[in-house]
N, C-alpha and C. Protein backbone atom coordinates (compact mmCIF):
# COMPACT_ATOMS: atom_id res chain seq x y z
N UNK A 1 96.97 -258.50 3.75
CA UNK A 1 97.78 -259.08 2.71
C UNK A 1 97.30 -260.51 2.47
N UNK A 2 96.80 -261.06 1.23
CA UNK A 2 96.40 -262.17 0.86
C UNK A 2 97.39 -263.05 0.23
N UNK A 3 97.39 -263.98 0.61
CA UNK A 3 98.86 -264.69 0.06
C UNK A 3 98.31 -266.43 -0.10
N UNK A 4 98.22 -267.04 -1.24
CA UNK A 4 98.17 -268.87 -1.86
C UNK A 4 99.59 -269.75 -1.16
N UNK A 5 99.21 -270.35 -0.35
CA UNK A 5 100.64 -271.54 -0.29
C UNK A 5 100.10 -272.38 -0.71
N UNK A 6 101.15 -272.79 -1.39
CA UNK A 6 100.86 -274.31 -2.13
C UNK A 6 100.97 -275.51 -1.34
N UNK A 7 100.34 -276.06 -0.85
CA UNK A 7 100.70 -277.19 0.56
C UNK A 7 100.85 -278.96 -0.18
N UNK A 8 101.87 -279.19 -0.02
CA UNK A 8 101.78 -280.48 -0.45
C UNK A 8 101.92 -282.05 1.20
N UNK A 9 101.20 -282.84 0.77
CA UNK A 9 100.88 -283.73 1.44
C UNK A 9 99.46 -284.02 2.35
N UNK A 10 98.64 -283.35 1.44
CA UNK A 10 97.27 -283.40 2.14
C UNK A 10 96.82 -284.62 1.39
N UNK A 11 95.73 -285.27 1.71
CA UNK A 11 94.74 -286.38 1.45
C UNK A 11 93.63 -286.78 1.76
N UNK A 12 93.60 -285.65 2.75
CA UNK A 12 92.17 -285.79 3.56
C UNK A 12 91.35 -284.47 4.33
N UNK A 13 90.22 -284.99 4.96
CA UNK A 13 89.55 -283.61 5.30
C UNK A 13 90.02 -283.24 6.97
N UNK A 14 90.50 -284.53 7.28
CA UNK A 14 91.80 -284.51 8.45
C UNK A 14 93.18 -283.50 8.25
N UNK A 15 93.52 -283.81 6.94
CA UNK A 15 94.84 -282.81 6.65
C UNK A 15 94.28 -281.47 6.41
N UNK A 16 92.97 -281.30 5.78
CA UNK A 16 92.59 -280.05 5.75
C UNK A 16 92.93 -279.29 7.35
N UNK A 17 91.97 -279.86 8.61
CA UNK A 17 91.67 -279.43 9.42
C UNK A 17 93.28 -279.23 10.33
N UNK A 18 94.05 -280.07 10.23
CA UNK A 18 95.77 -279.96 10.48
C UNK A 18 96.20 -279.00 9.99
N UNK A 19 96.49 -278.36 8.83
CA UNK A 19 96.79 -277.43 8.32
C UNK A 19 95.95 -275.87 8.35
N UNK A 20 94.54 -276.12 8.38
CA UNK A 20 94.21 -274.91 8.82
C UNK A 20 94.52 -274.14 10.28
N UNK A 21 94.41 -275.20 11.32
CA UNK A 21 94.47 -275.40 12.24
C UNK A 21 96.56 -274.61 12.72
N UNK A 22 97.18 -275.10 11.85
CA UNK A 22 98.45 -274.82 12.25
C UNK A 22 98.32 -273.37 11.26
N UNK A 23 98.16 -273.50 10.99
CA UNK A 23 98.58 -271.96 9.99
C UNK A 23 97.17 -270.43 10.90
N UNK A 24 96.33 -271.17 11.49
CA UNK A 24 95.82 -270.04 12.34
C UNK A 24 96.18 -269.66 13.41
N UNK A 25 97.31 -270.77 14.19
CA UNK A 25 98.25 -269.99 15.37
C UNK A 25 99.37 -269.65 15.05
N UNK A 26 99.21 -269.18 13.80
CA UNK A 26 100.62 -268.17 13.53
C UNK A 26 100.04 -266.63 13.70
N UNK A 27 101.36 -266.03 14.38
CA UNK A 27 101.31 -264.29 14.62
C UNK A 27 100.43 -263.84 12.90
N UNK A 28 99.43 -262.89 13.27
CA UNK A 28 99.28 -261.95 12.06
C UNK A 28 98.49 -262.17 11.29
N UNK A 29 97.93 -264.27 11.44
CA UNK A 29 97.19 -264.40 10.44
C UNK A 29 95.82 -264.38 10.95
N UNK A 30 94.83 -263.32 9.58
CA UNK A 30 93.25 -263.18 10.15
C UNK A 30 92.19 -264.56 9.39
N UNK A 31 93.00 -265.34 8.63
CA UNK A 31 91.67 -266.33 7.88
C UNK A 31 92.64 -267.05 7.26
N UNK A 32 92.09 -268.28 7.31
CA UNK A 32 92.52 -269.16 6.07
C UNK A 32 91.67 -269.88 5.64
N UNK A 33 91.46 -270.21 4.34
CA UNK A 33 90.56 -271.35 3.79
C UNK A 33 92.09 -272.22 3.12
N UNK A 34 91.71 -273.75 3.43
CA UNK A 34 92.14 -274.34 2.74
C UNK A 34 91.41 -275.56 1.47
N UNK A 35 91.74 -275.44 0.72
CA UNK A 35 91.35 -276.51 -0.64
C UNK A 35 91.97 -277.98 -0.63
N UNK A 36 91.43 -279.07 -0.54
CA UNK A 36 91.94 -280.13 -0.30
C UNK A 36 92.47 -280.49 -1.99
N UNK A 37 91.52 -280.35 -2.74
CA UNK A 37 91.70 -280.90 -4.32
C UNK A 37 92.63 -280.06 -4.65
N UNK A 38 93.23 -278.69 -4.47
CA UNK A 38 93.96 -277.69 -5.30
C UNK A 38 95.26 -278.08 -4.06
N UNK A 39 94.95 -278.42 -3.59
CA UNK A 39 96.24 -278.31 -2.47
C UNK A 39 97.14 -277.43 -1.81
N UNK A 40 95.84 -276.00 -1.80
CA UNK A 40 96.34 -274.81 -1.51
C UNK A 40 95.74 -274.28 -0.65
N UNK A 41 96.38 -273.00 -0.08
CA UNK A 41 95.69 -272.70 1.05
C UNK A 41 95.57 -271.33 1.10
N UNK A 42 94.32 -270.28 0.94
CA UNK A 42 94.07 -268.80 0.91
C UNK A 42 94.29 -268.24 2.26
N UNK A 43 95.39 -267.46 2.42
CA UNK A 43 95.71 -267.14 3.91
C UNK A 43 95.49 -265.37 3.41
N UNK A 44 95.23 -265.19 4.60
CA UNK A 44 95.21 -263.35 4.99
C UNK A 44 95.77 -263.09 6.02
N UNK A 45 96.80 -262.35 5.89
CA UNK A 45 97.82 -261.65 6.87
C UNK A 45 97.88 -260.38 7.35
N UNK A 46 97.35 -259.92 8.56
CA UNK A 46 97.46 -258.95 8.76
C UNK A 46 98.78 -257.77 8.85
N UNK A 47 99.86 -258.34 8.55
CA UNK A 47 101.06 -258.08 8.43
C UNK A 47 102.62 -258.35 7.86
N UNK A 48 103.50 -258.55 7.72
CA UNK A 48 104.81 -259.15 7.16
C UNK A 48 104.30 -261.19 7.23
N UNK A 49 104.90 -261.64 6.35
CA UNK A 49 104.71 -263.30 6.94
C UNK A 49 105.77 -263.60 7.09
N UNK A 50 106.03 -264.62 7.75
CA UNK A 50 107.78 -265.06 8.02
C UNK A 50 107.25 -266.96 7.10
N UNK A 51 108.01 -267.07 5.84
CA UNK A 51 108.30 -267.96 5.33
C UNK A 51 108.90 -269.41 6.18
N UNK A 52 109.77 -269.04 7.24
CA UNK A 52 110.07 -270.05 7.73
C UNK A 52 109.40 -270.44 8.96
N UNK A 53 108.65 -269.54 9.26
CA UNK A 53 107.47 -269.78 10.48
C UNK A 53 106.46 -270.91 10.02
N UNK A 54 105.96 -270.44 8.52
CA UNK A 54 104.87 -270.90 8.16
C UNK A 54 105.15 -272.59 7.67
N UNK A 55 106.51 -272.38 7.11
CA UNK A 55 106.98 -273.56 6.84
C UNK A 55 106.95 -274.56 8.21
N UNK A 56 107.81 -274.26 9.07
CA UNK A 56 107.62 -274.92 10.28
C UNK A 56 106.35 -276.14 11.01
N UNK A 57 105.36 -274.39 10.71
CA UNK A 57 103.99 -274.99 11.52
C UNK A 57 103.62 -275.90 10.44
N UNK A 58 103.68 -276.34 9.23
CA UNK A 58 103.22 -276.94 8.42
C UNK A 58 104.01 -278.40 8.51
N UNK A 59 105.70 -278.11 8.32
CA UNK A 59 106.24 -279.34 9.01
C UNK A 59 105.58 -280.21 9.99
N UNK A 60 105.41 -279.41 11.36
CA UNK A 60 105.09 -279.94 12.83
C UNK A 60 103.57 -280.94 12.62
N UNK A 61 103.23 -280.59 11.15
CA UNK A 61 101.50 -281.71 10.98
C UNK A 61 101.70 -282.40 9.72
N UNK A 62 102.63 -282.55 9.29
CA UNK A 62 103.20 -283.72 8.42
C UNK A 62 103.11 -283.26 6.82
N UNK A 63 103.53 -281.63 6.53
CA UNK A 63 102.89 -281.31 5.46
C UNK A 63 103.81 -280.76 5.17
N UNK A 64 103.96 -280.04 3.97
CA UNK A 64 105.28 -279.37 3.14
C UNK A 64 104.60 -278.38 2.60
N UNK A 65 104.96 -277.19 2.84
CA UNK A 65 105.26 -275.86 2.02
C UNK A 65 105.81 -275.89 0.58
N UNK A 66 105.40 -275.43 -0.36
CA UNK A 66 106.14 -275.80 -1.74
C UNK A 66 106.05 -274.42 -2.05
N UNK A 67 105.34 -273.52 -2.38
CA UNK A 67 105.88 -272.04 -2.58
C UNK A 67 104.54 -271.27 -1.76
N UNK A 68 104.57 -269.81 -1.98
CA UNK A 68 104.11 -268.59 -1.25
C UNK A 68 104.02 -267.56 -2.95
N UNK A 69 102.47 -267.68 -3.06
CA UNK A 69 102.46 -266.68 -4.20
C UNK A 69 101.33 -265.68 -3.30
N UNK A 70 101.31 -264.37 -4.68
CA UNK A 70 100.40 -262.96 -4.20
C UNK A 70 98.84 -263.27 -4.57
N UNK A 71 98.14 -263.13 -3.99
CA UNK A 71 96.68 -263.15 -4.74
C UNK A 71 95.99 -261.99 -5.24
């Protein structure tokens, strides 16, 4: 399952590596690329995602979740 979060509060290739970094020790997920200029992030899930998981791990590195679209 391929799924875009929109990540707001990146600025750097530091926040890139924070955010990829937190969103690959979540249960289920097989890849992420993140985009520093689009401020989004291409995740692949091998299964259900839990919205408030992902939100979380994104909190815990100084970043905000703004939505979860389908790709």
């Amino acid at each position: 399952m391929k799924k875009v979060l929109n990540i707001k509060g990146m600025h750097c290739q530091n926040c890139v590596k924070r955010a990829t970094k937190a969103l690959e020790e979540l249960d289920g997920v097989e890849s992420v690329n993140v985009d520093l200029e689009k401020e989004l992030a291409n995740v692949n899930f091998s299964g259900e995602i839990n919205e408030a998981e992902i939100r979380e791990a994104l909190k815990a590195v100084d970043l905000e979740l703004v939505s979860i679209t389908e790709k």
